[in-house]
C-alpha atoms as a PDB file:
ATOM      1  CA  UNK A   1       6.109 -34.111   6.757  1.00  0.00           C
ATOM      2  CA  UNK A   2       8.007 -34.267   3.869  1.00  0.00           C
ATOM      3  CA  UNK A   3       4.682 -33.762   1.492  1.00  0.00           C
ATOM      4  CA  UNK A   4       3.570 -30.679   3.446  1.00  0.00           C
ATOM      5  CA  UNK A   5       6.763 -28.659   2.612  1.00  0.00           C
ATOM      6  CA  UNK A   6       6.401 -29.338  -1.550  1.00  0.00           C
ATOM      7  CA  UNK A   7       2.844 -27.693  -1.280  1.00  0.00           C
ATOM      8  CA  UNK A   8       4.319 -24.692   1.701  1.00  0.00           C
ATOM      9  CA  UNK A   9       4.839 -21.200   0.005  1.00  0.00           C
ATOM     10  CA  UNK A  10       8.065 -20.258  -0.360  1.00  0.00           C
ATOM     11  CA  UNK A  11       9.815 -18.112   2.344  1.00  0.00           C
ATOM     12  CA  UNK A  12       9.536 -15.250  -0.510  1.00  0.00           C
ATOM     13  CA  UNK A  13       5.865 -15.819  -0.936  1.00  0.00           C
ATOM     14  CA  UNK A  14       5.043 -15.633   2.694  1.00  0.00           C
ATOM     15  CA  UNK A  15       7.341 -12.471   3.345  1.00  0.00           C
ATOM     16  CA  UNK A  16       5.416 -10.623   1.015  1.00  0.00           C
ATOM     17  CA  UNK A  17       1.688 -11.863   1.923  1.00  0.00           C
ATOM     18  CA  UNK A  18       3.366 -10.474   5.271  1.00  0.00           C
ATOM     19  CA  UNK A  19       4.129  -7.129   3.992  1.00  0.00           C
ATOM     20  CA  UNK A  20       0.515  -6.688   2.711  1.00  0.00           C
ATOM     21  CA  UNK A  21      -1.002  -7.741   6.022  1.00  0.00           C
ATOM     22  CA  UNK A  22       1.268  -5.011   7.640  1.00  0.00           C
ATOM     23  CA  UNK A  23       0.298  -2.445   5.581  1.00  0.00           C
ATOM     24  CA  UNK A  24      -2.934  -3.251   5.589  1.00  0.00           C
ATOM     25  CA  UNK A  25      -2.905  -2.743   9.492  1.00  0.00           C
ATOM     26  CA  UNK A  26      -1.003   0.386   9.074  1.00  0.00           C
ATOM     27  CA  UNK A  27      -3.829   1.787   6.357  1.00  0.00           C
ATOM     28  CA  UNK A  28      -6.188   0.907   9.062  1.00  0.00           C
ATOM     29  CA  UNK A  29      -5.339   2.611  12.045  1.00  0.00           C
ATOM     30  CA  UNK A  30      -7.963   5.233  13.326  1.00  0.00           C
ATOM     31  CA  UNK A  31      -5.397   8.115  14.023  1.00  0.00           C
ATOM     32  CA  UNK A  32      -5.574   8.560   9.772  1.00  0.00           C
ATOM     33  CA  UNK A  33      -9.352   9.044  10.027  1.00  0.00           C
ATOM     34  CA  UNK A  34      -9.824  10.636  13.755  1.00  0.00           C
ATOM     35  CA  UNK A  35      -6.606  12.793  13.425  1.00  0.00           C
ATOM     36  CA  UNK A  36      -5.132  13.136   9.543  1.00  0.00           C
ATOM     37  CA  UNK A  37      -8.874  13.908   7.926  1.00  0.00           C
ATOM     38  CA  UNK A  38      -8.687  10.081   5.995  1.00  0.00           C
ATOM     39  CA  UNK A  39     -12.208  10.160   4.396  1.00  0.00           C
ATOM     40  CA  UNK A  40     -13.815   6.859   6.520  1.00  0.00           C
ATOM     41  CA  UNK A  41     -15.337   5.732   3.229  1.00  0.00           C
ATOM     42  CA  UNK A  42     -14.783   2.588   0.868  1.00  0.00           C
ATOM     43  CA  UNK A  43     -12.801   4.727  -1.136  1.00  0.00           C
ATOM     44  CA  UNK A  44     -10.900   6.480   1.344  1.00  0.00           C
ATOM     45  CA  UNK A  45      -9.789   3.189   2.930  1.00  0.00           C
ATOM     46  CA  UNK A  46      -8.732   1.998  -0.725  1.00  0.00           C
ATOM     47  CA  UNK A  47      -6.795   5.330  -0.802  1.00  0.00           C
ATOM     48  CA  UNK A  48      -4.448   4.653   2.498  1.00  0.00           C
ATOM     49  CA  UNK A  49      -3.903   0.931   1.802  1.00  0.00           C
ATOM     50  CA  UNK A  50      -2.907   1.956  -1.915  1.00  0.00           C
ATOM     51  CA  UNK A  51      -0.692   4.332  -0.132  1.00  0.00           C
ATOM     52  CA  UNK A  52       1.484   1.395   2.106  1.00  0.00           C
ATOM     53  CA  UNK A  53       1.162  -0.774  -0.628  1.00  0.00           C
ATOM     54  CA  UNK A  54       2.976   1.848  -3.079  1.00  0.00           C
ATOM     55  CA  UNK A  55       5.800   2.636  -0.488  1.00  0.00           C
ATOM     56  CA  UNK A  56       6.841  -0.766   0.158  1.00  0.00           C
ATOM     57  CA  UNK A  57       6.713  -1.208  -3.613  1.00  0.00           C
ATOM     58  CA  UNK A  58       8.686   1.588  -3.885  1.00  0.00           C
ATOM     59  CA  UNK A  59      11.108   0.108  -1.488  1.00  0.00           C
ATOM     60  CA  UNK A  60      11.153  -2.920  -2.905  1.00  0.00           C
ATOM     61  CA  UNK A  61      11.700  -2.033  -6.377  1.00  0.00           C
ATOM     62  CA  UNK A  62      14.371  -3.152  -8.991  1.00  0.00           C
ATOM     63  CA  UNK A  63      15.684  -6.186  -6.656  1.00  0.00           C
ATOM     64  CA  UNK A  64      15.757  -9.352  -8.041  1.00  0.00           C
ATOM     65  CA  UNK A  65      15.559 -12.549  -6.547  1.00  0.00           C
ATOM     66  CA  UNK A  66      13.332 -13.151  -3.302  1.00  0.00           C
ATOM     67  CA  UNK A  67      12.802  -9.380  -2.750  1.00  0.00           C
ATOM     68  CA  UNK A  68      11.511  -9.148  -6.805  1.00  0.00           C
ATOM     69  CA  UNK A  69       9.164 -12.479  -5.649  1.00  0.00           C
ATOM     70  CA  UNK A  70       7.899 -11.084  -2.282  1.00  0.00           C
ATOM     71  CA  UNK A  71       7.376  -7.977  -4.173  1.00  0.00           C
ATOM     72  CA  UNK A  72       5.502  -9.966  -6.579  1.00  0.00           C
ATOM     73  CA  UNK A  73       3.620 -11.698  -3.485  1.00  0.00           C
ATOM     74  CA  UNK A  74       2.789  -8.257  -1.881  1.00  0.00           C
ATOM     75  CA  UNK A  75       0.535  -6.932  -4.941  1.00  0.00           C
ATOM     76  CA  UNK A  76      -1.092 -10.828  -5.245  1.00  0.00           C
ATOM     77  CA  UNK A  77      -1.977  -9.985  -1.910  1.00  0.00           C
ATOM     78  CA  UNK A  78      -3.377  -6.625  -2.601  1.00  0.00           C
ATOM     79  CA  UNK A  79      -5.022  -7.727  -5.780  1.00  0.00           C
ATOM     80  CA  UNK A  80      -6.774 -11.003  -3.544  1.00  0.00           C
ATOM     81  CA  UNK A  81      -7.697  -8.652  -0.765  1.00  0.00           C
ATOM     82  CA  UNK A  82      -9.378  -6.383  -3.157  1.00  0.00           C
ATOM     83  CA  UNK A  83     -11.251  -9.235  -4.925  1.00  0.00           C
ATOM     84  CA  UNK A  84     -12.122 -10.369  -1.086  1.00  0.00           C
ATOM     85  CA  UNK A  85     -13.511  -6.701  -0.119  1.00  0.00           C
ATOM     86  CA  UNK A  86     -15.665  -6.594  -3.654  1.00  0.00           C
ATOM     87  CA  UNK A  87     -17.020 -10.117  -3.216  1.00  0.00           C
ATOM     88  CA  UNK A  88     -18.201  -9.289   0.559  1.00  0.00           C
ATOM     89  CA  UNK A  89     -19.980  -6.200  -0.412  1.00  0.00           C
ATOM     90  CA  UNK A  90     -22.172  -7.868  -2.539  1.00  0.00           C
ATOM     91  CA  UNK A  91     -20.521  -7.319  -5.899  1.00  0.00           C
ATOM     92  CA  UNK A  92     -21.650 -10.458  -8.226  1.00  0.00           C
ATOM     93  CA  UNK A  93     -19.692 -12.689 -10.257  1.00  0.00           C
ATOM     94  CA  UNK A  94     -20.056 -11.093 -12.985  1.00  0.00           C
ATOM     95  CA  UNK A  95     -19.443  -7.538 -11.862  1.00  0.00           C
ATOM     96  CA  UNK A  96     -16.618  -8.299 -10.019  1.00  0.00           C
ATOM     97  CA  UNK A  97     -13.639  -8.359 -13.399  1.00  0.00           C
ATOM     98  CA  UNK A  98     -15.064  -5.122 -14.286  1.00  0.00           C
ATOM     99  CA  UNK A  99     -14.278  -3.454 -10.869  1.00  0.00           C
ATOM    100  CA  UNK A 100     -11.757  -4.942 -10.520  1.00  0.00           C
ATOM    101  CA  UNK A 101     -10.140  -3.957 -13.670  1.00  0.00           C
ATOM    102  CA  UNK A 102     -11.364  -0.557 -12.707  1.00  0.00           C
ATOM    103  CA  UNK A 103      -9.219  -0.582  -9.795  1.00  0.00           C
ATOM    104  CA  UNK A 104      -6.444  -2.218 -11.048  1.00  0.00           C
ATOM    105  CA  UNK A 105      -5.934   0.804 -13.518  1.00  0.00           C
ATOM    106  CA  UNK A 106      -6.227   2.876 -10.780  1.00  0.00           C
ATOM    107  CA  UNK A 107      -3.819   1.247  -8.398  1.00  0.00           C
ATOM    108  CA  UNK A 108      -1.182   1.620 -11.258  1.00  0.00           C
ATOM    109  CA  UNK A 109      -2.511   4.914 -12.080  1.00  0.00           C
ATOM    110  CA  UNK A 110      -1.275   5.597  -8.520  1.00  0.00           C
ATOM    111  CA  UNK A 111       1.649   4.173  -8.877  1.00  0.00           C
ATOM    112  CA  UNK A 112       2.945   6.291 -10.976  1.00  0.00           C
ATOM    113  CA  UNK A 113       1.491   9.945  -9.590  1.00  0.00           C
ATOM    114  CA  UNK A 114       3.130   8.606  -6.324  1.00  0.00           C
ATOM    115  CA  UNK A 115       6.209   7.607  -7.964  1.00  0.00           C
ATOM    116  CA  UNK A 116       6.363  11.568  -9.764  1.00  0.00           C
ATOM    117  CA  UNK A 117       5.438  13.312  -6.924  1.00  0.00           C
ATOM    118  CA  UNK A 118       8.336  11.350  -4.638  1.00  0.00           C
ATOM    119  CA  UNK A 119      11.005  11.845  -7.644  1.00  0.00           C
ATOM    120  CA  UNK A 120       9.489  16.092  -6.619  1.00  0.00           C
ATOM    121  CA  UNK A 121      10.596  15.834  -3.410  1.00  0.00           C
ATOM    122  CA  UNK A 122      11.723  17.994  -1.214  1.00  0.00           C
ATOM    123  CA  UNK A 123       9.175  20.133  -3.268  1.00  0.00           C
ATOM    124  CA  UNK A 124       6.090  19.047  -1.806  1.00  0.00           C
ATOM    125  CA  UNK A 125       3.117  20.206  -3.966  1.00  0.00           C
ATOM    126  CA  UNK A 126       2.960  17.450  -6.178  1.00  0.00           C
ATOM    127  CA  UNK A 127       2.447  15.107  -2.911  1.00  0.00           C
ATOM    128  CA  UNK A 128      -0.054  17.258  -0.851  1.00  0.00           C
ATOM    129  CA  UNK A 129      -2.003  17.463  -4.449  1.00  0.00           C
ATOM    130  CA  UNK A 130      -2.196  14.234  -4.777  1.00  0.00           C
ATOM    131  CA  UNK A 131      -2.715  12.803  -1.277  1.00  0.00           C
ATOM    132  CA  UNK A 132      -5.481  15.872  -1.115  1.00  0.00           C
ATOM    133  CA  UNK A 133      -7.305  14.143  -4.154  1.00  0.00           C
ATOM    134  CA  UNK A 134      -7.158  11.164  -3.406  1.00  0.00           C
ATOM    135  CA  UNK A 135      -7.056  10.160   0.705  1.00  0.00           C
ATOM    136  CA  UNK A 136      -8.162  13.110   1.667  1.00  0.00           C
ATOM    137  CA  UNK A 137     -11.443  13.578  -0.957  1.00  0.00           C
ATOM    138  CA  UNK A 138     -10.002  17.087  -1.833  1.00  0.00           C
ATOM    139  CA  UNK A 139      -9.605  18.267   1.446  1.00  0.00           C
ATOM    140  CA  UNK A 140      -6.369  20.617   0.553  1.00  0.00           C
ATOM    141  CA  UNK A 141      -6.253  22.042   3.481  1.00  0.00           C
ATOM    142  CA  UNK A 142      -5.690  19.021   5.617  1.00  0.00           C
ATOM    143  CA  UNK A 143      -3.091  17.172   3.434  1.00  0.00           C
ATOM    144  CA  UNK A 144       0.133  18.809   5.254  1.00  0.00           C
ATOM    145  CA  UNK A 145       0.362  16.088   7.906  1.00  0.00           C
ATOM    146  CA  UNK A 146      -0.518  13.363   6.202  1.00  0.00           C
ATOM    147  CA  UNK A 147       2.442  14.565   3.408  1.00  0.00           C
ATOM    148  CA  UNK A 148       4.691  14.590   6.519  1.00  0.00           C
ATOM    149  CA  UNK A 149       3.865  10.954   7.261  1.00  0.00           C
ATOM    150  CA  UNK A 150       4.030   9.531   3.737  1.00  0.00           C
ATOM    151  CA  UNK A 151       7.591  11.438   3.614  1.00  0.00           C
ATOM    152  CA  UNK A 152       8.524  10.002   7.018  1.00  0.00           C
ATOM    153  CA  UNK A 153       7.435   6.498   6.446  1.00  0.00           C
ATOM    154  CA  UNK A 154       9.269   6.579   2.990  1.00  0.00           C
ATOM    155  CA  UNK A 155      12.270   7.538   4.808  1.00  0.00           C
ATOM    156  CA  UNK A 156      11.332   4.673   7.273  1.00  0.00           C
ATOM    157  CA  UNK A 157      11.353   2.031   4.685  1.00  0.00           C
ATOM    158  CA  UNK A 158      14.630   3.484   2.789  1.00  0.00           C
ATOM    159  CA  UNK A 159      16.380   3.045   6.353  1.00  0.00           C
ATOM    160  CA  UNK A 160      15.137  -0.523   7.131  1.00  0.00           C
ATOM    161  CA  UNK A 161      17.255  -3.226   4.922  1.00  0.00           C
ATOM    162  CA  UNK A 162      15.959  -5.267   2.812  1.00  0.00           C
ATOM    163  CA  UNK A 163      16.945  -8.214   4.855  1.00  0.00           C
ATOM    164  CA  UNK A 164      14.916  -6.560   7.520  1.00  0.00           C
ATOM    165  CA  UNK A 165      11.414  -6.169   5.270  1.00  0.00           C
ATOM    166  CA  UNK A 166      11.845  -9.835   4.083  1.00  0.00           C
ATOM    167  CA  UNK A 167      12.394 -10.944   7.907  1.00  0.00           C
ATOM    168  CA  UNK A 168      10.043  -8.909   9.986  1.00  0.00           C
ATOM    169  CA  UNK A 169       7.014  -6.420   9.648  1.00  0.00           C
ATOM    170  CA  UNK A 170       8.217  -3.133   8.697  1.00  0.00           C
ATOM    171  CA  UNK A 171       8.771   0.113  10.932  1.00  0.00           C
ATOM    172  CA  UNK A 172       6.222   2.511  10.164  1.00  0.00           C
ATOM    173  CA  UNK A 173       6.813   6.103  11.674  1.00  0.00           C
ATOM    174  CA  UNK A 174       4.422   7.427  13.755  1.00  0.00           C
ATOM    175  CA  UNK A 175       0.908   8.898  12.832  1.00  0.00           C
ATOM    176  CA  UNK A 176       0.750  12.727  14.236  1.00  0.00           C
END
C-alpha cells in the first residue's frame, strides 16, 4: 500500500485534472450549440473549452502553493486533451507538434484578449467582439447571451473559494 501512494498524484495534481474534466463538461453541454449559436465545429468546441479553461485560470491566478500547482495541472490537462483530440482525428506523428504549437499560441493568444476584455468590464464590447470571433464564428449578432454567461460564470468562480475549486467541481451558472 505503501508503494502505491509514492507513485499517486498529489492532491494538487488531481484537483486540477478535476477542474479540466469539469470544464470540459461545461464546454460541452448542448444548450451552447442548440440555444447560444456555439458553432458545432472542431473549432467551435476548441473555442468554449478555451473559454472554461481561461476562467478558472483566471480564478486561479497569482496563488501560490497547491492552487499555483492545480493551476499548473489544469492547463497539463488541457494541453494532453488537446494532443488526445489531434491524435484521434488522424493527425500523424509528425504533424501533431506543429498543431499543436499552433494551438498553443492560440490558447495564450486567448488568454490574453480574454484577460483585456474582462479588465473592460462592465463595458462589454470588447467581450461580445471577441466571443463573436471566436465561439460564435462571427456571428455578432448572437454573442449577447453568451457575454451574459461568460460574465455570470466569472462572477460564479470569483464567489466560490478557493478551498471550494480545489475540493469540489465548480458552480457554473446556468446556460440561458
Amino acid at each position: 500500500m505503501r508503494l502505491n501512494s509514492l507513485f499517486s498524484p498529489r492532491p494538487a495534481v488531481l484537483a486540477g485534472r478535476r477542474l479540466y474534466a469539469a470544464a470540459a463538461a461545461q464546454a460541452r453541454a448542448p444548450a451552447f450549440y442548440a440555444d447560444l449559436g456555439a458553432a458545432d465545429t472542431v473549432e467551435g468546441r476548441f473555442e468554449l473549452y478555451t473559454l472554461h479553461v481561461v476562467l478558472l485560470l483566471r480564478r486561479l491566478k497569482g496563488q501560490g502553493g497547491a492552487v499555483g500547482e492545480a493551476s499548473q495541472a489544469l492547463f497539463d490537462a488541457y494541453l494532453r486533451s488537446l494532443d488526445d483530440a489531434l491524435r484521434e482525428m488522424g493527425v500523424g506523428d509528425l504533424s501533431v507538434g506543429k498543431k499543436m504549437r499552433r494551438l498553443g499560441e492560440a490558447f495564450y493568444g486567448r488568454v490574453k484578449s480574454y484577460e483585456e476584455a474582462m479588465a473592460a468590464l462592465p463595458e462589454r464590447g470588447p467581450l461580445e467582439a471577441l466571443l463573436a470571433r471566436t465561439v460564435l464564428m462571427g456571428q455578432a449578432e448572437r454573442a449577447g447571451p453568451l457575454v451574459d454567461y461568460a460574465v455570470a460564470a466569472a462572477e460564479a468562480l470569483d464567489r466560490q473559494t478557493l478551498e471550494e475549486l480545489m475540493q469540489r467541481d465548480p458552480v457554473w451558472p446556468p446556460i440561458a
